[in-house]
N, C-alpha and C. Protein backbone atom coordinates (compact mmCIF):
# COMPACT_ATOMS: atom_id res chain seq x y z
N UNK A 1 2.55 32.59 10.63
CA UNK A 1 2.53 31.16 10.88
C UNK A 1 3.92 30.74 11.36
N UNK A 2 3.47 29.93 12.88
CA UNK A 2 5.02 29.37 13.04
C UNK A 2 5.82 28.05 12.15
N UNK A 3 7.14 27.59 12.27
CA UNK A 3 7.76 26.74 11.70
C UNK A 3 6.71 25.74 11.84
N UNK A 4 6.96 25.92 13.52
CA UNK A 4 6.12 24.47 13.48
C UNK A 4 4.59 24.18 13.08
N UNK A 5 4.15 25.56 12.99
CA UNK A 5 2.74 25.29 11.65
C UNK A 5 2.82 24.68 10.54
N UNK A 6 3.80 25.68 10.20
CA UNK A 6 4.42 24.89 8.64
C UNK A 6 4.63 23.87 8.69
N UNK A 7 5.57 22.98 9.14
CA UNK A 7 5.78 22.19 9.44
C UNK A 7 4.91 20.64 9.46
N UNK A 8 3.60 21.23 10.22
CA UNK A 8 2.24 20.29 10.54
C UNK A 8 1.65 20.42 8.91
N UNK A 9 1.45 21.47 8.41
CA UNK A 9 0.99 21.57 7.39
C UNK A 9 1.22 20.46 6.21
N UNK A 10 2.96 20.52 5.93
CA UNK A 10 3.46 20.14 5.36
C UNK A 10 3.20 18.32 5.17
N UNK A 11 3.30 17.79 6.67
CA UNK A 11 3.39 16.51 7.06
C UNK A 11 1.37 16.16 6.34
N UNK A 12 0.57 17.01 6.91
CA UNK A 12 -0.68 17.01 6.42
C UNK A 12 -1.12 16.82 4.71
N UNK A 13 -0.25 17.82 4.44
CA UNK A 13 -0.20 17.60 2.45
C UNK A 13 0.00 16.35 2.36
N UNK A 14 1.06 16.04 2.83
CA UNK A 14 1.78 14.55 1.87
C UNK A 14 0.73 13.72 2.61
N UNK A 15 0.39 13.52 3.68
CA UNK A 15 -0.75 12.26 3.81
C UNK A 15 -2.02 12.43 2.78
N UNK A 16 -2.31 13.72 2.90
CA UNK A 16 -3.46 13.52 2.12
C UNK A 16 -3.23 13.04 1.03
N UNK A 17 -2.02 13.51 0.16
CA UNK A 17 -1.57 12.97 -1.11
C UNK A 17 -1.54 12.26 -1.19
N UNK A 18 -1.07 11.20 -0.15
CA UNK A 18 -0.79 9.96 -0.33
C UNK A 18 -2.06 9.48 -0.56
N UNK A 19 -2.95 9.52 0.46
CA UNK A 19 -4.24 9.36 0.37
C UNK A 19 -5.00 9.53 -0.83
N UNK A 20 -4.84 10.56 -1.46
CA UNK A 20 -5.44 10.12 -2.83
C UNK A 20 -4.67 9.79 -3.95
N UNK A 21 -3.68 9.17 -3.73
CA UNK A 21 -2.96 8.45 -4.57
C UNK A 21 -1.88 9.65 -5.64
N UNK A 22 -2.08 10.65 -5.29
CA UNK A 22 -1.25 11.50 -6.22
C UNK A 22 0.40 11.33 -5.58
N UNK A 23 0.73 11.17 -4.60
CA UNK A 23 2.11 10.93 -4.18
C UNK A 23 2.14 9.19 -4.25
N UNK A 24 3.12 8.92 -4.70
CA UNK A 24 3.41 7.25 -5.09
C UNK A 24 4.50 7.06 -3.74
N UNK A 25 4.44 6.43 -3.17
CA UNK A 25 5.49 5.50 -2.10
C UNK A 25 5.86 4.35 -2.84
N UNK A 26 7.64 3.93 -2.40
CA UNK A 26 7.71 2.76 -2.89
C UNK A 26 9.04 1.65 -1.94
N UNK A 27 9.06 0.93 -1.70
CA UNK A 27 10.72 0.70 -1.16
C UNK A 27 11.39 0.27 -1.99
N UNK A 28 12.46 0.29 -1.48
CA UNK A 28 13.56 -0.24 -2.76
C UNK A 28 14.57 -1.54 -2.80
N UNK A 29 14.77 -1.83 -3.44
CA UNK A 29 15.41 -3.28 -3.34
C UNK A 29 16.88 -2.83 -2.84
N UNK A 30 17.32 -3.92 -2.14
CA UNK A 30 18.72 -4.07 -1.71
C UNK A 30 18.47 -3.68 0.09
N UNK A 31 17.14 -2.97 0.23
CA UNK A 31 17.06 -2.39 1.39
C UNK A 31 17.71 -3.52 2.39
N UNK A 32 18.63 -3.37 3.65
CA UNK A 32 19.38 -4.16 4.60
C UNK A 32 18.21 -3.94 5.68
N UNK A 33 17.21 -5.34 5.83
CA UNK A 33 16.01 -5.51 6.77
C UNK A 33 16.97 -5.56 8.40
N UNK A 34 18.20 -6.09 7.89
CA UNK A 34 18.93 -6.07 9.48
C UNK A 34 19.59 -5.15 9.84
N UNK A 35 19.49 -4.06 9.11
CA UNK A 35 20.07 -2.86 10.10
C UNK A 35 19.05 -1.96 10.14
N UNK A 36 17.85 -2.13 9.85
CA UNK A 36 16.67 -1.42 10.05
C UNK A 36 15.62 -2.35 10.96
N UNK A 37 15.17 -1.36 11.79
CA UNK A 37 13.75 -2.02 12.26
C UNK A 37 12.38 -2.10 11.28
N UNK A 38 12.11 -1.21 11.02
CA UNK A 38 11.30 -1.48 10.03
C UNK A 38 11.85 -0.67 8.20
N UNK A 39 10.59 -1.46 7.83
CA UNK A 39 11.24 -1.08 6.18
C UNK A 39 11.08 0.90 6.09
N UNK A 40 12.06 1.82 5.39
CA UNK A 40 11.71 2.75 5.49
C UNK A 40 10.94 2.77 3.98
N UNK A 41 10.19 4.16 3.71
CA UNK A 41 9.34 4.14 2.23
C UNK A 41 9.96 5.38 1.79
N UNK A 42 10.18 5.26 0.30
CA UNK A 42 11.14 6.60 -0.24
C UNK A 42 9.57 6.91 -1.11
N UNK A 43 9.61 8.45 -1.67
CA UNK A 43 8.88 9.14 -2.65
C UNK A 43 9.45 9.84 -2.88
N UNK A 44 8.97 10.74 -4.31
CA UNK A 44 9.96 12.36 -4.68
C UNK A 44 8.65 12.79 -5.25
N UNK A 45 8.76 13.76 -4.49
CA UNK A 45 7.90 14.84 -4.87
C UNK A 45 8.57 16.58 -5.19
N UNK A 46 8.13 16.94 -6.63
CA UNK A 46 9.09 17.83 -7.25
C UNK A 46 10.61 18.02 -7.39
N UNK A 47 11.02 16.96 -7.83
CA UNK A 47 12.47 17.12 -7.63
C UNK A 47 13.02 16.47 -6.49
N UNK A 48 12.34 16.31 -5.49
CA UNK A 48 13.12 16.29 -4.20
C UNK A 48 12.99 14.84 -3.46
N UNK A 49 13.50 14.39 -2.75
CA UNK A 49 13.35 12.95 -2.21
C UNK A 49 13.10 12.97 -0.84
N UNK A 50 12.05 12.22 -0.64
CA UNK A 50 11.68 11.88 0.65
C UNK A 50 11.84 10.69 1.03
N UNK A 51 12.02 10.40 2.60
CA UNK A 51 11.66 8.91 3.21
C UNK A 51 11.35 9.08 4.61
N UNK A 52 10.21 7.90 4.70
CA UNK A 52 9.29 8.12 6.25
C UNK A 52 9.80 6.82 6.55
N UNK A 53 9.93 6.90 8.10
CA UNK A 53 10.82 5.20 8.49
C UNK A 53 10.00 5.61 10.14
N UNK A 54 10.00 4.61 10.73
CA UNK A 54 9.65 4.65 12.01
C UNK A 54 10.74 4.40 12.84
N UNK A 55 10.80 4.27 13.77
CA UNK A 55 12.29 4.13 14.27
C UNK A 55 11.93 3.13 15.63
N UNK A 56 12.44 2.48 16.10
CA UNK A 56 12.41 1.52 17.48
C UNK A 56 13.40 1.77 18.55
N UNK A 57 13.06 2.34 19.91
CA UNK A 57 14.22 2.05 20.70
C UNK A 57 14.94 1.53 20.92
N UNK A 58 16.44 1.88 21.01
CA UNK A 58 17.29 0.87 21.32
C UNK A 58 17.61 0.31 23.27
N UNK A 59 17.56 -1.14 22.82
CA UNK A 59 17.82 -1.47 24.02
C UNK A 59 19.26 -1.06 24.34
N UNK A 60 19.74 -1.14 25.51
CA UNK A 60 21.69 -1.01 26.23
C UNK A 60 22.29 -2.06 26.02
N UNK A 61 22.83 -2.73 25.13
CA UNK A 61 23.94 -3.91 25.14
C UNK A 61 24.43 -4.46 26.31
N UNK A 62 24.64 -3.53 27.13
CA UNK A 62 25.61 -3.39 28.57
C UNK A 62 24.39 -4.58 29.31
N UNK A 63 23.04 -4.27 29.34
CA UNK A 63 22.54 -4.83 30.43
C UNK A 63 21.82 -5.94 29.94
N UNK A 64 22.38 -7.12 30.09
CA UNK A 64 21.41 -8.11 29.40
C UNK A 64 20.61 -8.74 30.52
N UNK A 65 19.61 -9.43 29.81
CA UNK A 65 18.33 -9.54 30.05
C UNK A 65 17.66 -8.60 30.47
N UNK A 66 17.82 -7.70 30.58
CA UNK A 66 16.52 -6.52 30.71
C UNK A 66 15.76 -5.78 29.68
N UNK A 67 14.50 -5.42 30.05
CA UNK A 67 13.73 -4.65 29.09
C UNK A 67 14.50 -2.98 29.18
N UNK A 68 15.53 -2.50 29.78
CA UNK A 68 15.82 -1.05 30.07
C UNK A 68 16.34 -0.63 28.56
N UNK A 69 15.26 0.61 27.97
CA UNK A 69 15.77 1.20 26.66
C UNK A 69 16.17 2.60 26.92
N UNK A 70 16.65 3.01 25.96
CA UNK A 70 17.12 4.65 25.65
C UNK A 70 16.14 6.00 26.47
N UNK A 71 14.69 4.86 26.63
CA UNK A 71 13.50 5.96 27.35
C UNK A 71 12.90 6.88 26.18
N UNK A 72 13.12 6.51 24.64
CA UNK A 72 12.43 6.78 23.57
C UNK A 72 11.44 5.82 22.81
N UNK A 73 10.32 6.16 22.69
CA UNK A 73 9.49 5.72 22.59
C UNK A 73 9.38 5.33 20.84
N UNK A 74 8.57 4.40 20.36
CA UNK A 74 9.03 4.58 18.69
C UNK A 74 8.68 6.00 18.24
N UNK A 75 9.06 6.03 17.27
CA UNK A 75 8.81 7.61 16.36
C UNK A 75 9.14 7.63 14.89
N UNK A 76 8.28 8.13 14.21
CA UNK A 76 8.53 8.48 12.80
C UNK A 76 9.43 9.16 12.28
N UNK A 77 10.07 9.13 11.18
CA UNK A 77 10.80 10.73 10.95
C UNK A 77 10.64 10.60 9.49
N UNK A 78 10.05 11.61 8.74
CA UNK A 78 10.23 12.38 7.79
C UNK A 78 11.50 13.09 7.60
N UNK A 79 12.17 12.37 6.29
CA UNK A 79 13.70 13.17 6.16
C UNK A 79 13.14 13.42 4.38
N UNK A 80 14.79 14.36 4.10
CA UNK A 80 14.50 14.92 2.98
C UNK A 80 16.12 14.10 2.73
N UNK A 81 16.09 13.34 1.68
CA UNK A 81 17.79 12.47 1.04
C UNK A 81 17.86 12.54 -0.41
N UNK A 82 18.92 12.45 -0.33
CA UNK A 82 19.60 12.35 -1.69
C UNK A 82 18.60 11.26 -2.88
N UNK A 83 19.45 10.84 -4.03
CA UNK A 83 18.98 9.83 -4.86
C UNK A 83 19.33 8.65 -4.62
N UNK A 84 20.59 8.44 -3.80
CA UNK A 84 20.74 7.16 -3.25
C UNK A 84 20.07 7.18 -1.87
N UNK A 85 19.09 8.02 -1.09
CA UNK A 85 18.63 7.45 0.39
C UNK A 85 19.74 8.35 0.76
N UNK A 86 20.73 8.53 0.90
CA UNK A 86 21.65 9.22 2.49
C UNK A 86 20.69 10.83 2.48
N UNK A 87 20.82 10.52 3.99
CA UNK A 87 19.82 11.86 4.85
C UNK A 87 20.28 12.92 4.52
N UNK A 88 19.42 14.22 4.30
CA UNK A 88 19.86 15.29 3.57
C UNK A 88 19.56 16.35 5.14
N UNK A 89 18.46 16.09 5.82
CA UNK A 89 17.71 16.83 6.36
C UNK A 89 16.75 16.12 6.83
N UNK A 90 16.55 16.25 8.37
CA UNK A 90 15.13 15.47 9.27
C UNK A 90 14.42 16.51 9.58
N UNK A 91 12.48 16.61 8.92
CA UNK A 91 11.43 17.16 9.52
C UNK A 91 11.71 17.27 10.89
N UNK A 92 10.95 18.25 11.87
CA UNK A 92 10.89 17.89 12.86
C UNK A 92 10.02 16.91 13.49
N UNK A 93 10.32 17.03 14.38
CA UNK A 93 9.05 15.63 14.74
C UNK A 93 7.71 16.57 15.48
N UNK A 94 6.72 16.69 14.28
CA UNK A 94 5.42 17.36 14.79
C UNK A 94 4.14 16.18 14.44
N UNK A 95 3.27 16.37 14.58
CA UNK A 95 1.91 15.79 14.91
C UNK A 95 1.31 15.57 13.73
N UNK A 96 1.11 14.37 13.19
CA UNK A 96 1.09 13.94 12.10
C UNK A 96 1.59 12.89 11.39
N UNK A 97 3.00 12.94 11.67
CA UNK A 97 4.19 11.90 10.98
C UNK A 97 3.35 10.55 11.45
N UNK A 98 2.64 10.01 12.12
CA UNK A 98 2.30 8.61 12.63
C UNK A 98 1.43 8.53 11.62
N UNK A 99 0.35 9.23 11.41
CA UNK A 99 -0.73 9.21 10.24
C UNK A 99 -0.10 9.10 8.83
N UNK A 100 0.66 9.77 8.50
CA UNK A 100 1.44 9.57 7.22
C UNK A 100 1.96 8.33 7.22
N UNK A 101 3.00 8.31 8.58
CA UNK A 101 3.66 6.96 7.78
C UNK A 101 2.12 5.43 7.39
N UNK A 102 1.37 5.49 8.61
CA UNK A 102 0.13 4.45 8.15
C UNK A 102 -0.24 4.73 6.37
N UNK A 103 -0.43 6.00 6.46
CA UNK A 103 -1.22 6.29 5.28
C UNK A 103 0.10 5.36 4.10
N UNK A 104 1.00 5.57 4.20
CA UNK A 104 2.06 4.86 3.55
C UNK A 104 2.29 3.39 3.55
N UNK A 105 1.54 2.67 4.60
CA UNK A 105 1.93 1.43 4.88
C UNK A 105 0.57 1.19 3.63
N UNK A 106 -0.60 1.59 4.22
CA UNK A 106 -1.66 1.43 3.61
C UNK A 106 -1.44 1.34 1.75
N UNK A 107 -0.82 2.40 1.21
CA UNK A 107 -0.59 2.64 0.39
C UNK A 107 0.38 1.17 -0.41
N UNK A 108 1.30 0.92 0.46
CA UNK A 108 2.68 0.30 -0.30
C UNK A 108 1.60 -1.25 -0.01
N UNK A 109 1.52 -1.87 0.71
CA UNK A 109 -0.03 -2.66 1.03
C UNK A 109 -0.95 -3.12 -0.04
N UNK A 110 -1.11 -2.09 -0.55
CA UNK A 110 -2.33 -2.44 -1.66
C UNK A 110 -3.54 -2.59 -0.88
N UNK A 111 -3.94 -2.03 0.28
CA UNK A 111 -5.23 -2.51 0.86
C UNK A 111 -6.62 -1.93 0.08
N UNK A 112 -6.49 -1.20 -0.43
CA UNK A 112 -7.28 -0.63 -1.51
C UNK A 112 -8.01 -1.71 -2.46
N UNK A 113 -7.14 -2.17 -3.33
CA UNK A 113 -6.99 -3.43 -4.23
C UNK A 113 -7.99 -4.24 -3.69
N UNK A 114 -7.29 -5.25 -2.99
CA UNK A 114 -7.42 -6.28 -1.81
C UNK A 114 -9.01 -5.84 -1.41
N UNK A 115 -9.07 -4.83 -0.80
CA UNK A 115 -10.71 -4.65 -0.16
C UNK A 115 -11.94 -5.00 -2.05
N UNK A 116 -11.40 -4.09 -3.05
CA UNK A 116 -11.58 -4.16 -3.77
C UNK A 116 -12.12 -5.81 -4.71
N UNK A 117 -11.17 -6.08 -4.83
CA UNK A 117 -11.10 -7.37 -5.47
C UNK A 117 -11.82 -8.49 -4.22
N UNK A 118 -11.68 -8.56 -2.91
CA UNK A 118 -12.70 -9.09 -2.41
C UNK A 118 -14.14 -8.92 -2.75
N UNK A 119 -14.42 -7.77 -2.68
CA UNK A 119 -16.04 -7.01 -2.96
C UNK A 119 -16.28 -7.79 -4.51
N UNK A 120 -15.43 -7.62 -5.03
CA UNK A 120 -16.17 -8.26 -6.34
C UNK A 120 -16.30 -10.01 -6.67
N UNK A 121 -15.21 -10.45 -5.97
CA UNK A 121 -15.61 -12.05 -6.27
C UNK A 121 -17.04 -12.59 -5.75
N UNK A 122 -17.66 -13.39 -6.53
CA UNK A 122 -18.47 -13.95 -5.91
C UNK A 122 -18.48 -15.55 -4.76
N UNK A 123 -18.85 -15.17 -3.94
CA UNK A 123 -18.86 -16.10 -2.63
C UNK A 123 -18.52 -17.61 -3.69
């Protein structure tokens, strides 16, 4: 099996986990919403710390008013960090990470609940 099997594999576990609720996602307070594009989500699984963040192109400072970016498209990244968040190590970027991070939004969301607790009130 190549890395990058492994790799896919890996990104595959933790969604499913997430998915059935055995891996917990959570964010954390103090998070700085202005130096991030979006919120990133930390978990630890065995010891170890994870966080999935999506990332947004940056536009060029240099050229204003234009739409011209970096020519990167958004993207996920799965990193492996410390207990305070600083990056230890970035997954690569394989096929999957988009599904996880949803599965994570879904998760931190409560859409579960929510679908839930609709179904039961009465009209």
């Amino acid at each position: 099996m190549t890395d990058k099997n492994r790799y896919v594999d890996v990104v595959a576990k933790l969604t499913r986990l997430t998915q059935e609720k055995k891996l917990k996602w959570e964010t954390r307070t103090g998070h700085n919403a202005l130096a991030e594009e979006y919120t990133p989500f930390y978990a630890s699984y065995r010891g170890r710390h994870l966080r999935v963040a999506k990332h947004k192109p940056k536009t060029n400072p240099f050229l204003i008013n234009t739409f011209i970016t970096t020519g990167v498209e958004e993207y996920v990244a799965l990193d492996l960090v410390n207990e305070r968040g600083d990056l230890i190590w970035t997954f690569p970027n394989v096929a999957g990470l988009q599904d996880l991070y949803e599965a994570v939004q879904y998760q931190i969301a409560g859409v579960d609940t929510l679908i839930q607790d609709f179904l039961k009130e009465d009209d």
